[in-house]
PDB file of N, CA and C in Angstrom:
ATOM      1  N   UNK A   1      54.541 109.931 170.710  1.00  0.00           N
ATOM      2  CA  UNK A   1      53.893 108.607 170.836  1.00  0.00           C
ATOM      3  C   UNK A   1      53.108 108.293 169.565  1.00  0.00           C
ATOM      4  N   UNK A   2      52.602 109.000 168.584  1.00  0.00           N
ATOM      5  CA  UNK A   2      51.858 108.911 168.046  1.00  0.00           C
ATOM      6  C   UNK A   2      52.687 108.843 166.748  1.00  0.00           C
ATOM      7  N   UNK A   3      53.738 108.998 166.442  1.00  0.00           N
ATOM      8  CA  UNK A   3      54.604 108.705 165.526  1.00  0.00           C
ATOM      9  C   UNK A   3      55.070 107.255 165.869  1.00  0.00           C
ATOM     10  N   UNK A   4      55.587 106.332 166.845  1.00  0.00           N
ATOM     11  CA  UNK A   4      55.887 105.343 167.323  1.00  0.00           C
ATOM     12  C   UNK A   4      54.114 104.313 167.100  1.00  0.00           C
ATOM     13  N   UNK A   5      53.263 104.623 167.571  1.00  0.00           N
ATOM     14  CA  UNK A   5      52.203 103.930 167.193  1.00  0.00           C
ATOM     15  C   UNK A   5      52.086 103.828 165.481  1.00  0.00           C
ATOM     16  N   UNK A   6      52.469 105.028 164.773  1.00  0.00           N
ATOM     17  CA  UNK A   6      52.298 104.476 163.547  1.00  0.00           C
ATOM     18  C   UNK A   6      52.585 103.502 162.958  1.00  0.00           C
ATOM     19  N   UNK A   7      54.505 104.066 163.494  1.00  0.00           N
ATOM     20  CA  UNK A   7      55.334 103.363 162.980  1.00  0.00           C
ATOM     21  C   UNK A   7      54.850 101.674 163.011  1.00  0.00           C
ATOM     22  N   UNK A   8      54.395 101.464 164.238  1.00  0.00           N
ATOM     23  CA  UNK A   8      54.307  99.683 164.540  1.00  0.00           C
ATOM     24  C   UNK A   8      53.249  99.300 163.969  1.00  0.00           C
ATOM     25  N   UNK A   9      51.423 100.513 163.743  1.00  0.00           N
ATOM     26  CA  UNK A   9      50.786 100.311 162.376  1.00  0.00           C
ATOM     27  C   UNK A   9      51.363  99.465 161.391  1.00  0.00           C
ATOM     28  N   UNK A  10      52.360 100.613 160.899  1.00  0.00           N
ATOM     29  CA  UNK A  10      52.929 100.227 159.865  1.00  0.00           C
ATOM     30  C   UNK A  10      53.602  99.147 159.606  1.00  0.00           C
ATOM     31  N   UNK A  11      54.073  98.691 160.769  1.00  0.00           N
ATOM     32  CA  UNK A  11      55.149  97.369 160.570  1.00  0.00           C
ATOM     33  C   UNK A  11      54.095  96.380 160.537  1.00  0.00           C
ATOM     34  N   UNK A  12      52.993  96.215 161.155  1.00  0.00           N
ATOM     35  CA  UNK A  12      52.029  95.308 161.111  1.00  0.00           C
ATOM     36  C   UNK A  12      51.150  95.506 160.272  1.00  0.00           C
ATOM     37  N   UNK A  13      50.923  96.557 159.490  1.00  0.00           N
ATOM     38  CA  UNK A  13      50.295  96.319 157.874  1.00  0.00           C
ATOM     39  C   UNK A  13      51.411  95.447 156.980  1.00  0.00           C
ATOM     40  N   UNK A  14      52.312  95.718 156.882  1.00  0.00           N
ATOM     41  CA  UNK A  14      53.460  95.235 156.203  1.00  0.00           C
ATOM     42  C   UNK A  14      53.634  93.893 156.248  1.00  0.00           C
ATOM     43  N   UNK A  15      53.409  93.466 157.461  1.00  0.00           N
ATOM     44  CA  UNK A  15      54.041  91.841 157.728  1.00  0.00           C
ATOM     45  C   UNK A  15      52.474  91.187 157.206  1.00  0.00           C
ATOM     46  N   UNK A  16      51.412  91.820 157.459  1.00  0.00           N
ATOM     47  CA  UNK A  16      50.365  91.278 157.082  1.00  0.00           C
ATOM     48  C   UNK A  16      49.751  90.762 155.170  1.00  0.00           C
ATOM     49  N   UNK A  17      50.956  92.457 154.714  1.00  0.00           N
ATOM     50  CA  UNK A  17      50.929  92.058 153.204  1.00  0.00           C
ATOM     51  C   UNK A  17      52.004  91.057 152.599  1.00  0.00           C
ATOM     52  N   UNK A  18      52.898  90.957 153.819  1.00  0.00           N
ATOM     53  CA  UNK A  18      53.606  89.898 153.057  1.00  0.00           C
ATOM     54  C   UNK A  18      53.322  88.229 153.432  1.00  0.00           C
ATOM     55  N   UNK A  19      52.134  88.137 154.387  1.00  0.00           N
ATOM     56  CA  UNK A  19      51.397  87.196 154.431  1.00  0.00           C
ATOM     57  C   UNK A  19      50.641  86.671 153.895  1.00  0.00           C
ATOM     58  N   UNK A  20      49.676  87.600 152.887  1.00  0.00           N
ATOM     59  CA  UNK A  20      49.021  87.827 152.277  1.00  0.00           C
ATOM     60  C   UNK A  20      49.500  87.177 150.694  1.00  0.00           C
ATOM     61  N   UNK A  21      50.717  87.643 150.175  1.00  0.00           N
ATOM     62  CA  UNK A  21      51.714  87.711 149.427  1.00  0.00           C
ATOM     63  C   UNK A  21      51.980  86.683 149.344  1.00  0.00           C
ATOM     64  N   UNK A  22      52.104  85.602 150.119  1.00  0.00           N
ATOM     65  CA  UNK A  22      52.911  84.569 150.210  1.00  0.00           C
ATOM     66  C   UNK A  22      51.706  83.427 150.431  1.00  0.00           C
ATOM     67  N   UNK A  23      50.817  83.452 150.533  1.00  0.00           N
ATOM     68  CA  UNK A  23      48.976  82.940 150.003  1.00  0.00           C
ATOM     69  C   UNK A  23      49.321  82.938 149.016  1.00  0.00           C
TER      70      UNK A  23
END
């Protein structure tokens, strides 16, 4: 579980830098 929570961490840091990115 705690590999799967990262993972979606991760997908939602990501979408956040390419939000960010695109500011």
């Amino acid at each position: 579980t705690h590999v799967s929570d990262t993972s979606v961490v991760l997908s939602m840091d990501n979408n956040r830098n390419l939000d960010l990115d695109s500011i």
